[in-house]
Protein backbone atom coordinates (compact mmCIF):
# COMPACT_ATOMS: atom_id res chain seq x y z
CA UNK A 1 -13.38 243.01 44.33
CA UNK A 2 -13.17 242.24 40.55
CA UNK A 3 -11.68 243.91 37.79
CA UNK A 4 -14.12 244.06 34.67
CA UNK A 5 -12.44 242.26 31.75
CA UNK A 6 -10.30 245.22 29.14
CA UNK A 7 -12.09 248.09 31.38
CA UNK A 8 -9.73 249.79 34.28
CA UNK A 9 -13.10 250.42 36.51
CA UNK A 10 -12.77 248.21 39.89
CA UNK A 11 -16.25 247.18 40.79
CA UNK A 12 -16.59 246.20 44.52
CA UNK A 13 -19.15 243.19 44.35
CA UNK A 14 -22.00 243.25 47.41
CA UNK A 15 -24.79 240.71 47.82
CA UNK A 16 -26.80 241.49 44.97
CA UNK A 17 -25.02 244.83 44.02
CA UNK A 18 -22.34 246.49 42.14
CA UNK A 19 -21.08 249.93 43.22
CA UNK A 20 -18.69 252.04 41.57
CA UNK A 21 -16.77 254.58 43.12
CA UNK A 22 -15.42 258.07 41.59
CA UNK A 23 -13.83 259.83 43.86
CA UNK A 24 -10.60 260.55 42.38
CA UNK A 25 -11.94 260.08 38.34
CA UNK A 26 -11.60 263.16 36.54
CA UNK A 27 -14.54 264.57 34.95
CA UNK A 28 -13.30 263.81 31.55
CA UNK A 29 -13.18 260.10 31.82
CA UNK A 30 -16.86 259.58 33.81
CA UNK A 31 -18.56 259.32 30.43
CA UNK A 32 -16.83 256.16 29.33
CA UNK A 33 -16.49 254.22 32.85
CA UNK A 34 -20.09 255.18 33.67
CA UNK A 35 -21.46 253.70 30.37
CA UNK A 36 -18.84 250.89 30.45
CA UNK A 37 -19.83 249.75 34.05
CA UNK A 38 -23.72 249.96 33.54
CA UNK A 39 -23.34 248.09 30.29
CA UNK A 40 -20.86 245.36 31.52
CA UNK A 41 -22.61 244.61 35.09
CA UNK A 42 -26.44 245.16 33.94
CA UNK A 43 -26.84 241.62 34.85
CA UNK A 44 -26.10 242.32 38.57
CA UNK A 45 -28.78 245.23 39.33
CA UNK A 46 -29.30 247.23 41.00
CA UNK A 47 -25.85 249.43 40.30
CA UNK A 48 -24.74 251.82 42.74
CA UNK A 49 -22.37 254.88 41.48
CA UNK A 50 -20.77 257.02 44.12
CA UNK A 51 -20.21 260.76 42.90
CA UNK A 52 -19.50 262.47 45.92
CA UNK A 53 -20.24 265.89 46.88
CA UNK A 54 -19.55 267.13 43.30
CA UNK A 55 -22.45 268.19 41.91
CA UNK A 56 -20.85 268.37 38.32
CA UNK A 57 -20.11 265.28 38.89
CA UNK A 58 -23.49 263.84 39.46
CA UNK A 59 -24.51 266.15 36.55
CA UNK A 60 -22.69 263.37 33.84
CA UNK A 61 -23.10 260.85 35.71
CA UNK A 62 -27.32 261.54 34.83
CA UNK A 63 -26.46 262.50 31.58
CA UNK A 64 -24.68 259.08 30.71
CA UNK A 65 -28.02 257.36 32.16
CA UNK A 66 -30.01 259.65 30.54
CA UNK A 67 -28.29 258.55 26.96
CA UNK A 68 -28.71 255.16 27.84
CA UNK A 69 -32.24 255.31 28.72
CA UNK A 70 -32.11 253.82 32.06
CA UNK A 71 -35.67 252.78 33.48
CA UNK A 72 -35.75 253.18 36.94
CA UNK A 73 -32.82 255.33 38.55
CA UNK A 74 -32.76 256.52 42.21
CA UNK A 75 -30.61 259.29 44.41
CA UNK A 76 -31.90 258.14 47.97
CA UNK A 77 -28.80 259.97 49.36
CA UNK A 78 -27.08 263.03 47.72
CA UNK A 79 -24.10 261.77 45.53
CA UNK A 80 -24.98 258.23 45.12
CA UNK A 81 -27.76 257.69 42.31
CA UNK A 82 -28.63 253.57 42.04
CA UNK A 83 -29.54 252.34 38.78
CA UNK A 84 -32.70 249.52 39.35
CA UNK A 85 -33.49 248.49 35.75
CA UNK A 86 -32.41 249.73 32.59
């Protein structure tokens, strides 16, 4: 595990993958780590992001990839979307 440099989002490092987790993040701050931790760790693709069950949470979570224009995003299972290229 890793902290991202200035950014309070912990990043658990896989072969080939970063995931980020928010259970536990309040719906106000998803905005900022979402866009924070795609833009910091585009270089280690494909991104996982872990919503949960919440389906407002999932709901910014798209809308954050939506504003960023992300290429190829994926929800194989419900409540973790992976981010493939942006």
């Amino acid at each position: 595990m890793k902290y991202i440099k200035h950014v309070k989002i912990l990043a658990r490092e896989l072969p080939g993958s970063s995931k980020l987790d928010l259970h536990g993040v309040r719906h106000h701050a998803v905005d900022h780590k979402v866009e924070n931790f795609i833009l910091l760790n585009q270089k280690l693709l494909p991104l996982t992001i872990v919503c949960g069950n919440s389906q407002t949470m999932i709901d910014l979570v798209q809308a954050v990839i939506n504003r960023i224009n992300c290429e190829e995003v994926v929800m194989d299972r419900y409540g973790v979307i992976v981010v493939r290229r942006i």
